[in-house]
Structure formats: C-alpha cells, structure tokens
N, C-alpha and C. Protein backbone atom coordinates (compact mmCIF):
# COMPACT_ATOMS: atom_id res chain seq x y z
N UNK A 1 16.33 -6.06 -8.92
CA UNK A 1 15.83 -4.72 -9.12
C UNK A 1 15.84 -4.00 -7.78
N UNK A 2 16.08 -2.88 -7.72
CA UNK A 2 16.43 -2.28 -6.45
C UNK A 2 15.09 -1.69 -5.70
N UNK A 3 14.94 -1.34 -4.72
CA UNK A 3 13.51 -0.77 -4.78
C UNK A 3 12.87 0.87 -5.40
N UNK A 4 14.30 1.38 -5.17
CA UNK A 4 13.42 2.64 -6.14
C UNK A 4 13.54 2.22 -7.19
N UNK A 5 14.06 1.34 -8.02
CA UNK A 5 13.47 1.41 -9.34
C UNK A 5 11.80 0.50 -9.61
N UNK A 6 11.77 -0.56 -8.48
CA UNK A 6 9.93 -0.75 -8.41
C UNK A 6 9.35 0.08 -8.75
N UNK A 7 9.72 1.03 -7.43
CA UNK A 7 8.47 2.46 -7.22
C UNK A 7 8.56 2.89 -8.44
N UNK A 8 9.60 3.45 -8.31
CA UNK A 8 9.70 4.16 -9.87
C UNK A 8 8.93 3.48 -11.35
N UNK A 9 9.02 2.34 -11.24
CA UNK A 9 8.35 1.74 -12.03
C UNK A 9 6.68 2.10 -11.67
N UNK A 10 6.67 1.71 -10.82
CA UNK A 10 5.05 2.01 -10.57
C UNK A 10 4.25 3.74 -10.58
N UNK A 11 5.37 4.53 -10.15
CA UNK A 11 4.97 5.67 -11.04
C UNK A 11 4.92 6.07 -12.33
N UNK A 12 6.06 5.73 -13.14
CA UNK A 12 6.18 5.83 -14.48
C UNK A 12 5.00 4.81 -14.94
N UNK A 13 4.31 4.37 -14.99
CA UNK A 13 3.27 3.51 -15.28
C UNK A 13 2.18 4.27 -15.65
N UNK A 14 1.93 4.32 -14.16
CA UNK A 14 0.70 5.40 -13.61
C UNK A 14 0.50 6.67 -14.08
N UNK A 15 1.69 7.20 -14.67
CA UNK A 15 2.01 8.72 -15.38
C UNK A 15 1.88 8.45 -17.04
N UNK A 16 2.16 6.95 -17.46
CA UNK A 16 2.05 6.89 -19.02
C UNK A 16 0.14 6.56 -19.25
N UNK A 17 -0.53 6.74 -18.18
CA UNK A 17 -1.71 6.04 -18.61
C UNK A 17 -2.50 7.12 -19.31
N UNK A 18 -2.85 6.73 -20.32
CA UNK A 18 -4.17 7.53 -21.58
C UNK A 18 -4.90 8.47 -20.85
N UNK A 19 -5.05 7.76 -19.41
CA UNK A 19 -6.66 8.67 -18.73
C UNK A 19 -5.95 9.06 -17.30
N UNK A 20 -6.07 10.42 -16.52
CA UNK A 20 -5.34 10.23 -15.22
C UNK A 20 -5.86 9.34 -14.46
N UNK A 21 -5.27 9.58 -13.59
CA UNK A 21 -4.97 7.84 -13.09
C UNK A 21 -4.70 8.85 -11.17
N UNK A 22 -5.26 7.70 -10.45
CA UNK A 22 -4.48 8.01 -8.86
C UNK A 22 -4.09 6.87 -8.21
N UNK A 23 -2.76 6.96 -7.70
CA UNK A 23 -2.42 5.55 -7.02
C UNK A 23 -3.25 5.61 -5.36
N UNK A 24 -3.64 4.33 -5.64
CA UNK A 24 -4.29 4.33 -3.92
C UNK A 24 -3.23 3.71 -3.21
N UNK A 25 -2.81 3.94 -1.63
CA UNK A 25 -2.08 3.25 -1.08
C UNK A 25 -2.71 2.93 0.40
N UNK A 26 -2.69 2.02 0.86
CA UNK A 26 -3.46 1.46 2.29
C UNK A 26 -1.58 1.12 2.81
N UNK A 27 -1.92 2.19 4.18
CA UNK A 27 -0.67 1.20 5.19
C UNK A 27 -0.80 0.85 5.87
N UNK A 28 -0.43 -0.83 6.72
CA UNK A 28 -0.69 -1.74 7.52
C UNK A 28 0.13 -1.89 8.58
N UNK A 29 -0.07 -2.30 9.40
CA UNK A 29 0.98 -2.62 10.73
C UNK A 29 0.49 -4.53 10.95
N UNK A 30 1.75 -4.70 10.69
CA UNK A 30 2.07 -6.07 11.34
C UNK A 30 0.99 -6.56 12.76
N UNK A 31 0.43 -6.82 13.44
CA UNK A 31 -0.23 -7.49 14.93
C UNK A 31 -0.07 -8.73 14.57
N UNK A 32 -0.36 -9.15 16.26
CA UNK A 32 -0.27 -10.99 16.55
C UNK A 32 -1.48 -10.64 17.37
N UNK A 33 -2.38 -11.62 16.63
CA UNK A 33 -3.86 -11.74 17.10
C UNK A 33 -3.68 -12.18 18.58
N UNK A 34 -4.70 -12.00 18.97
CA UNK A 34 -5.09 -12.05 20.61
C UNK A 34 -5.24 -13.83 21.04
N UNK A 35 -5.43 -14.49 19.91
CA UNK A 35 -5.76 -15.77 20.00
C UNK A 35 -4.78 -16.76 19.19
N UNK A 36 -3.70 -16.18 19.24
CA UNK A 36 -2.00 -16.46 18.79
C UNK A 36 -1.87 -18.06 19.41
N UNK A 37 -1.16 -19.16 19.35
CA UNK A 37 -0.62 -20.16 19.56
C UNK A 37 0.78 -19.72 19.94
N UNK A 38 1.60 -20.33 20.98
CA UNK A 38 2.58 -20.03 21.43
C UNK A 38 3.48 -20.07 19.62
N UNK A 39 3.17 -21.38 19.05
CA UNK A 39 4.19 -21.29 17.95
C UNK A 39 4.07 -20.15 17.25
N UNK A 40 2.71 -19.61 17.25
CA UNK A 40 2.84 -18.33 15.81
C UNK A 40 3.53 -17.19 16.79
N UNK A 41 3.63 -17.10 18.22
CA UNK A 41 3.96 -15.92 18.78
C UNK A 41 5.61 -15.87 18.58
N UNK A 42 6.06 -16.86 18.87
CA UNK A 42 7.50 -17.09 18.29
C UNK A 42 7.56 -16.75 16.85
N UNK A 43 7.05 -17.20 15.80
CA UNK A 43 7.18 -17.28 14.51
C UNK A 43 6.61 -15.30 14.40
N UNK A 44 6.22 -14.62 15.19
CA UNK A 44 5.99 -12.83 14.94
C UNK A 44 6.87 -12.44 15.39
N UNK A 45 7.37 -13.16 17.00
CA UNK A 45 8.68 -12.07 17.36
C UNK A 45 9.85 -12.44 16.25
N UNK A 46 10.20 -13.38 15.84
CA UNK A 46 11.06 -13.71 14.63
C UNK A 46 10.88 -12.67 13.59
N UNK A 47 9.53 -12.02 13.10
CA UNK A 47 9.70 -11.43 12.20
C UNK A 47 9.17 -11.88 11.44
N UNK A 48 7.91 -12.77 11.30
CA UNK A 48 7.28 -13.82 10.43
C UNK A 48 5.62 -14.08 11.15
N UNK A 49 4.94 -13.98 9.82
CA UNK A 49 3.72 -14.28 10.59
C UNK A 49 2.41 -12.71 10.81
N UNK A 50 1.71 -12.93 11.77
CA UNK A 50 0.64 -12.04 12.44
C UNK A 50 -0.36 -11.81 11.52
N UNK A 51 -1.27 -10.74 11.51
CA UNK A 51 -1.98 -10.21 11.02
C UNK A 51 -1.96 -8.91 10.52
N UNK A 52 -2.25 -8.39 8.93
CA UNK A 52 -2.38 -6.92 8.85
C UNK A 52 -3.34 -6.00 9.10
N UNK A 53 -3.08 -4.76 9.95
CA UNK A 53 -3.83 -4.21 10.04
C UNK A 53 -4.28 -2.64 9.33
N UNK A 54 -4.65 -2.40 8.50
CA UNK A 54 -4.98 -1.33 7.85
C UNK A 54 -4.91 -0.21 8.93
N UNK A 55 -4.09 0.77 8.93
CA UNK A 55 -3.87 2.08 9.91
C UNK A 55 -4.76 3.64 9.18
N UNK A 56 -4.17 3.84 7.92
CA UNK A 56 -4.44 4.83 7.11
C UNK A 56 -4.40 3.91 5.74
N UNK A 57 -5.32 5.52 4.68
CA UNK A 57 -5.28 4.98 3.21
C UNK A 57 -4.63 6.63 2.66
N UNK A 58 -4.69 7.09 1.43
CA UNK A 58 -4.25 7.95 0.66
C UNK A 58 -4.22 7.68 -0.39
N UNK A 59 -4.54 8.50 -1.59
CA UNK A 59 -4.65 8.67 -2.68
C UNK A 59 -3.51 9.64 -3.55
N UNK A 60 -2.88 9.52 -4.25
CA UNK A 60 -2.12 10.44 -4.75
C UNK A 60 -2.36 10.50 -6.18
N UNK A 61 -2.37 11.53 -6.77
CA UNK A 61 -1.72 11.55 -8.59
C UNK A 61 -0.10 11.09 -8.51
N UNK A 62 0.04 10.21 -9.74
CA UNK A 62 1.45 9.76 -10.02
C UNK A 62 2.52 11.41 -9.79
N UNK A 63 2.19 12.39 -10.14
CA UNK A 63 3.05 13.30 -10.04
C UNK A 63 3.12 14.00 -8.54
N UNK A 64 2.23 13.90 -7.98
CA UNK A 64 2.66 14.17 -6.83
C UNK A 64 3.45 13.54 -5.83
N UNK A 65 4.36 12.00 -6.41
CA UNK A 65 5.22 12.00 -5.81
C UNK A 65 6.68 11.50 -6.42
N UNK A 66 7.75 12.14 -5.97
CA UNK A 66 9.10 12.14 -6.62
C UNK A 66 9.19 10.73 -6.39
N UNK A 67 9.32 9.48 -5.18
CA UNK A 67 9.42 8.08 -4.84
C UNK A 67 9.00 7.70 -3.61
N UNK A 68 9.12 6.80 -3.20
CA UNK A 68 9.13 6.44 -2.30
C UNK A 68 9.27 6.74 -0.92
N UNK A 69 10.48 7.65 -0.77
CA UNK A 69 11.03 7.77 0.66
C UNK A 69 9.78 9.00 0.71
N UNK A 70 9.57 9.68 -0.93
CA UNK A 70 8.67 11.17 -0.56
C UNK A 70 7.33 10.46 0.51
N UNK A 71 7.12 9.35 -0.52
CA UNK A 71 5.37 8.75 0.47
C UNK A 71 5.69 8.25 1.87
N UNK A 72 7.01 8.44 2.12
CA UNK A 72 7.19 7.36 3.64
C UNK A 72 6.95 8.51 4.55
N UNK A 73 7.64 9.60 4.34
CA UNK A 73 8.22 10.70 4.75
C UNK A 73 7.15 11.79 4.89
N UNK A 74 5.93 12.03 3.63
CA UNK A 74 4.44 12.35 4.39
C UNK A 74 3.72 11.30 5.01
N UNK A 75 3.92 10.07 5.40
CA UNK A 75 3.29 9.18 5.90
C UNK A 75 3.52 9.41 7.31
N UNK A 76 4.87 9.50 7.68
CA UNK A 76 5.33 9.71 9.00
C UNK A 76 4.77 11.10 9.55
N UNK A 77 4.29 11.73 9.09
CA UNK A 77 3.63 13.54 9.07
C UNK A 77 2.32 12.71 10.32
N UNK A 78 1.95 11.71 9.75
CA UNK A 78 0.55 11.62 10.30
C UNK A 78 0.39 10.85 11.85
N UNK A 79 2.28 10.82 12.14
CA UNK A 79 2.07 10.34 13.48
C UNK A 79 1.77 8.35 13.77
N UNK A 80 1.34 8.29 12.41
CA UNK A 80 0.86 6.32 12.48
C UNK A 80 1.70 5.84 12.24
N UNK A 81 1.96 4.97 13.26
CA UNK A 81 3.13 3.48 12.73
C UNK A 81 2.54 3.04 11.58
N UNK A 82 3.33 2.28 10.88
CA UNK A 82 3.02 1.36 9.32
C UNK A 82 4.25 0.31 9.22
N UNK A 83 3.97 -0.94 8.93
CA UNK A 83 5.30 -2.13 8.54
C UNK A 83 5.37 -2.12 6.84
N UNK A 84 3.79 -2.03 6.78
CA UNK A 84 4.00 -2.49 5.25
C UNK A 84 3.09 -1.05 4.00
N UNK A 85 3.04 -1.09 3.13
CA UNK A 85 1.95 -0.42 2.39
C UNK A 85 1.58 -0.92 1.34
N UNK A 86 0.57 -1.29 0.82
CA UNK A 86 -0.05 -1.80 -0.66
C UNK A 86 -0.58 -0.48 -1.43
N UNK A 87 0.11 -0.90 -3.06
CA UNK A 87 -0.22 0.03 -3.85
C UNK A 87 -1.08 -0.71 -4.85
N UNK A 88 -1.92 0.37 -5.31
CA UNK A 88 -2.97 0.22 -6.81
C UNK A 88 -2.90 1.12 -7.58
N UNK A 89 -3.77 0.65 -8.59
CA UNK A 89 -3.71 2.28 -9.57
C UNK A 89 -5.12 2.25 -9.48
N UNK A 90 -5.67 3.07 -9.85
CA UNK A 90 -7.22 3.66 -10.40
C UNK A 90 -7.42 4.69 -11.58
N UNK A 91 -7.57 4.23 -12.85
CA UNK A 91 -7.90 4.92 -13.97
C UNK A 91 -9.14 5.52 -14.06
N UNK A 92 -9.14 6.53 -14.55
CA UNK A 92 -10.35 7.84 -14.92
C UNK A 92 -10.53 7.31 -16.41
N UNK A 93 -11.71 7.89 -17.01
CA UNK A 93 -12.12 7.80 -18.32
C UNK A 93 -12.13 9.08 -18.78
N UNK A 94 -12.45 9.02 -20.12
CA UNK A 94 -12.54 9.67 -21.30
C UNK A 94 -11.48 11.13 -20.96
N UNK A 95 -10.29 10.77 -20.31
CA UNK A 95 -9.73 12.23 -20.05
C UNK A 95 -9.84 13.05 -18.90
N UNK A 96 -10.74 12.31 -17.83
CA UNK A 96 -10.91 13.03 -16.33
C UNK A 96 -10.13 11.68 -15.29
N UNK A 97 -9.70 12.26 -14.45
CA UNK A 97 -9.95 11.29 -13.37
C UNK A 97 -10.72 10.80 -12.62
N UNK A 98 -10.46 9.51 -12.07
CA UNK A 98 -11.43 8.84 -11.19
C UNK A 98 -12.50 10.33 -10.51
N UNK A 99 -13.72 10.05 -10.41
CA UNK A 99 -14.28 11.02 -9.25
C UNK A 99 -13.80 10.52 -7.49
N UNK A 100 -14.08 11.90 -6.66
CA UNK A 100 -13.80 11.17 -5.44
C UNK A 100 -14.35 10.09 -4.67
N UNK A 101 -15.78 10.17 -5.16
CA UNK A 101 -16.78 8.79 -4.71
C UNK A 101 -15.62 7.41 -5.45
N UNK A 102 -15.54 7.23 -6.35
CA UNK A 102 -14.73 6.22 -6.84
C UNK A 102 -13.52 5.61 -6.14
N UNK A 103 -12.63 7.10 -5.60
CA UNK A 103 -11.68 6.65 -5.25
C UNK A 103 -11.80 6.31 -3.87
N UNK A 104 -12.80 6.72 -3.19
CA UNK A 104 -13.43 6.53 -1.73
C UNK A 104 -13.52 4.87 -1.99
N UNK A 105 -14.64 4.69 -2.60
CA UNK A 105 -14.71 3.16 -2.73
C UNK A 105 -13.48 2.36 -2.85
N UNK A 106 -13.19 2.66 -4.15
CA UNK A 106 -11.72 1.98 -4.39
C UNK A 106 -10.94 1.78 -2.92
N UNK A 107 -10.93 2.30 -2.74
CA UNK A 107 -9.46 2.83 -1.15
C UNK A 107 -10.57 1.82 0.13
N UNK A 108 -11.65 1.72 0.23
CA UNK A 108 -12.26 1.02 1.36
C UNK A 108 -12.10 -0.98 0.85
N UNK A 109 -12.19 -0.60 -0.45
CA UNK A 109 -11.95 -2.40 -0.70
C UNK A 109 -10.47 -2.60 -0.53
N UNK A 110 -9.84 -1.58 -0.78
CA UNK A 110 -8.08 -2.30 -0.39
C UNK A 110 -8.03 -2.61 0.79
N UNK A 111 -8.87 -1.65 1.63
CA UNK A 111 -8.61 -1.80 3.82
C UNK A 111 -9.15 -3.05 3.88
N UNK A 112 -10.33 -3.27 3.04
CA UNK A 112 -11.01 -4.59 3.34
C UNK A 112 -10.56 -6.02 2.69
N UNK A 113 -9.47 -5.61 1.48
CA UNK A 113 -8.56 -6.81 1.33
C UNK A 113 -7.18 -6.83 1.96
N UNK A 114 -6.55 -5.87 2.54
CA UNK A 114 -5.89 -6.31 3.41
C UNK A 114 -6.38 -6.89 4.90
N UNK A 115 -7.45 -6.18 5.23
CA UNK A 115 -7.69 -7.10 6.50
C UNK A 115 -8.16 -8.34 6.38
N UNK A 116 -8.52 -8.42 5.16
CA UNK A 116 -9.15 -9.82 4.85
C UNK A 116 -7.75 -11.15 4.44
N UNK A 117 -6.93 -10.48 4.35
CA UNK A 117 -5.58 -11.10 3.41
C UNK A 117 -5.97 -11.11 2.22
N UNK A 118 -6.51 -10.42 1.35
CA UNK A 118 -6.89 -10.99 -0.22
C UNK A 118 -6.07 -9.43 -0.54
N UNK A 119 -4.84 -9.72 -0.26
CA UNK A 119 -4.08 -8.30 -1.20
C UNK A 119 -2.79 -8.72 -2.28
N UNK A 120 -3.36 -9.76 -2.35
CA UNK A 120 -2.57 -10.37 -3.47
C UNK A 120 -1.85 -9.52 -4.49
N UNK A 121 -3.18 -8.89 -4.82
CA UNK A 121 -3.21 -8.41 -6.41
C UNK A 121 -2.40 -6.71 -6.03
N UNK A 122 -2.28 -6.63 -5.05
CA UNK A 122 -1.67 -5.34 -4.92
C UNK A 122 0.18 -5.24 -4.75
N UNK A 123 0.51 -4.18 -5.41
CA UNK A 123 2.26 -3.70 -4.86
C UNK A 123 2.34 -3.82 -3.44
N UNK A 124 3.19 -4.65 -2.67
CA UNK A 124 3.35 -4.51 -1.27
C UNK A 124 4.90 -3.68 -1.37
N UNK A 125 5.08 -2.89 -0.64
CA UNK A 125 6.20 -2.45 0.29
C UNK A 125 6.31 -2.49 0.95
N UNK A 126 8.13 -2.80 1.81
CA UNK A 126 8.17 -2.73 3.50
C UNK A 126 8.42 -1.10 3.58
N UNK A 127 8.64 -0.69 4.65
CA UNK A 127 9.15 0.71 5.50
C UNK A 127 10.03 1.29 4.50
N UNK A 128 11.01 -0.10 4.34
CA UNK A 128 12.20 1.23 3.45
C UNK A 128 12.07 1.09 2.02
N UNK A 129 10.62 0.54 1.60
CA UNK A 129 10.56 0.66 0.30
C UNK A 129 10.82 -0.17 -0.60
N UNK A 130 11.52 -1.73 -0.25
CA UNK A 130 11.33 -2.76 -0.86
C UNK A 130 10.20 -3.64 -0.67
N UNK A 131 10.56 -4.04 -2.72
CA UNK A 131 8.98 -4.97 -2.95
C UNK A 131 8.90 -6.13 -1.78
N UNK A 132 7.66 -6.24 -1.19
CA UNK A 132 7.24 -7.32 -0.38
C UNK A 132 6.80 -8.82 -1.14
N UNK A 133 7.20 -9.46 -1.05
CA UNK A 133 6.67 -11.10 -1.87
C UNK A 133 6.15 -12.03 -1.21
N UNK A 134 4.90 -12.34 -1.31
CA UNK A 134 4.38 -13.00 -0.23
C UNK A 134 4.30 -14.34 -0.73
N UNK A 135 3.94 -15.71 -0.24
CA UNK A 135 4.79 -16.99 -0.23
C UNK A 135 3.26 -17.24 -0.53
C-alpha cells in the first residue's frame, strides 16, 4: 500500500464517522539520550534506535486536510524539526464534536505516550509520509 493511500485511508475513515470526529497528531524528533552506550550511539547514527521526543501536537477535522504532504507542509510553517508523527482519531457524540477541553486532554496523553513509548496504538508516519512499523 503506498503511503498516500494510508493517509488517505485514515482520512476517509475519520470523514465516514456518524459523529465529527478530529484527528489528533503529536510530532516527534528522533534523540539519543544523554546516557546512550557507545552500541546504541552507533545503532542512532545508523538510523535505528534513540528516543522520541514530542516537539508539537495539532488537531485537525478530517476535511481540513487534502493528505499528507498538506499536514507536512503546515507543519514545516511552524519552524520545528519532526522525524516521525502519530495519528488518532477523537469522536464527538450525539452530532457535535469533541469539545476543546477533550481534545486538549486527548492530545496531552498522546505527548505522554509517545514520550513514554506506549504509542503503539497510534498511526505512525515518517517525514515523507510512510506508515512507520514498529518491531
């Protein structure tokens, strides 16, 4: 599957849901902790390994974005490096969307499961927009 058709998938999702819906996205930057082992420092400059660090979060409605390169491309607006980004959804009830307190919350437990590593459960992307698979 190519990667815009992921995304794409993950908008068309988010756009068929009963109740609006906002995708949360947290983007991370790759680091090599301060207390690195020579082997893991090799195994980061390789391209493998480190720690994520939550930079920025954002919230969007599924329609406010055409794909992928659109979210890379206001991402880069904000001046922050990013390696990776994790996506969610967040459903509203009875016909409204999430309130902003909700999505505030929502969006602080993703920073706090990526820094934690518990982002399992989330869409990872790299930079250019392919799915990330973690081992």
């Amino acid at each position: 599957m190519s990667s815009s058709s992921h995304f794409r998938q993950l908008l068309d999702a988010a756009a068929a849901q009963p109740d609006p819906c906002r995708l949360l996205f947290v983007f991370a930057v790759a680091e090599l902790p301060g207390d690195a082992t020579p082997a893991e420092r090799e195994q980061f400059l390789a391209g493998r390994g480190g720690t994520l660090a939550p930079v920025m979060c954002v919230d969007k409605a599924p329609g406010e974005l055409a794909d992928f390169a659109a979210l890379a491309a206001e991402s880069r607006q904000t001046g922050a490096a990013w390696t990776m980004v994790f996506a969610a959804g967040l459903g509203g009830r009875n016909g409204q969307p999430p309130a902003s307190s909700e999505i505030d919350a929502a969006l602080q437990l993703m920073v706090e499961a990526v820094r934690d590593g518990g982002f399992a459960r989330f869409a990872a992307y790299d930079g250019e927009g392919d799915p990330v698979v973690f081992d």
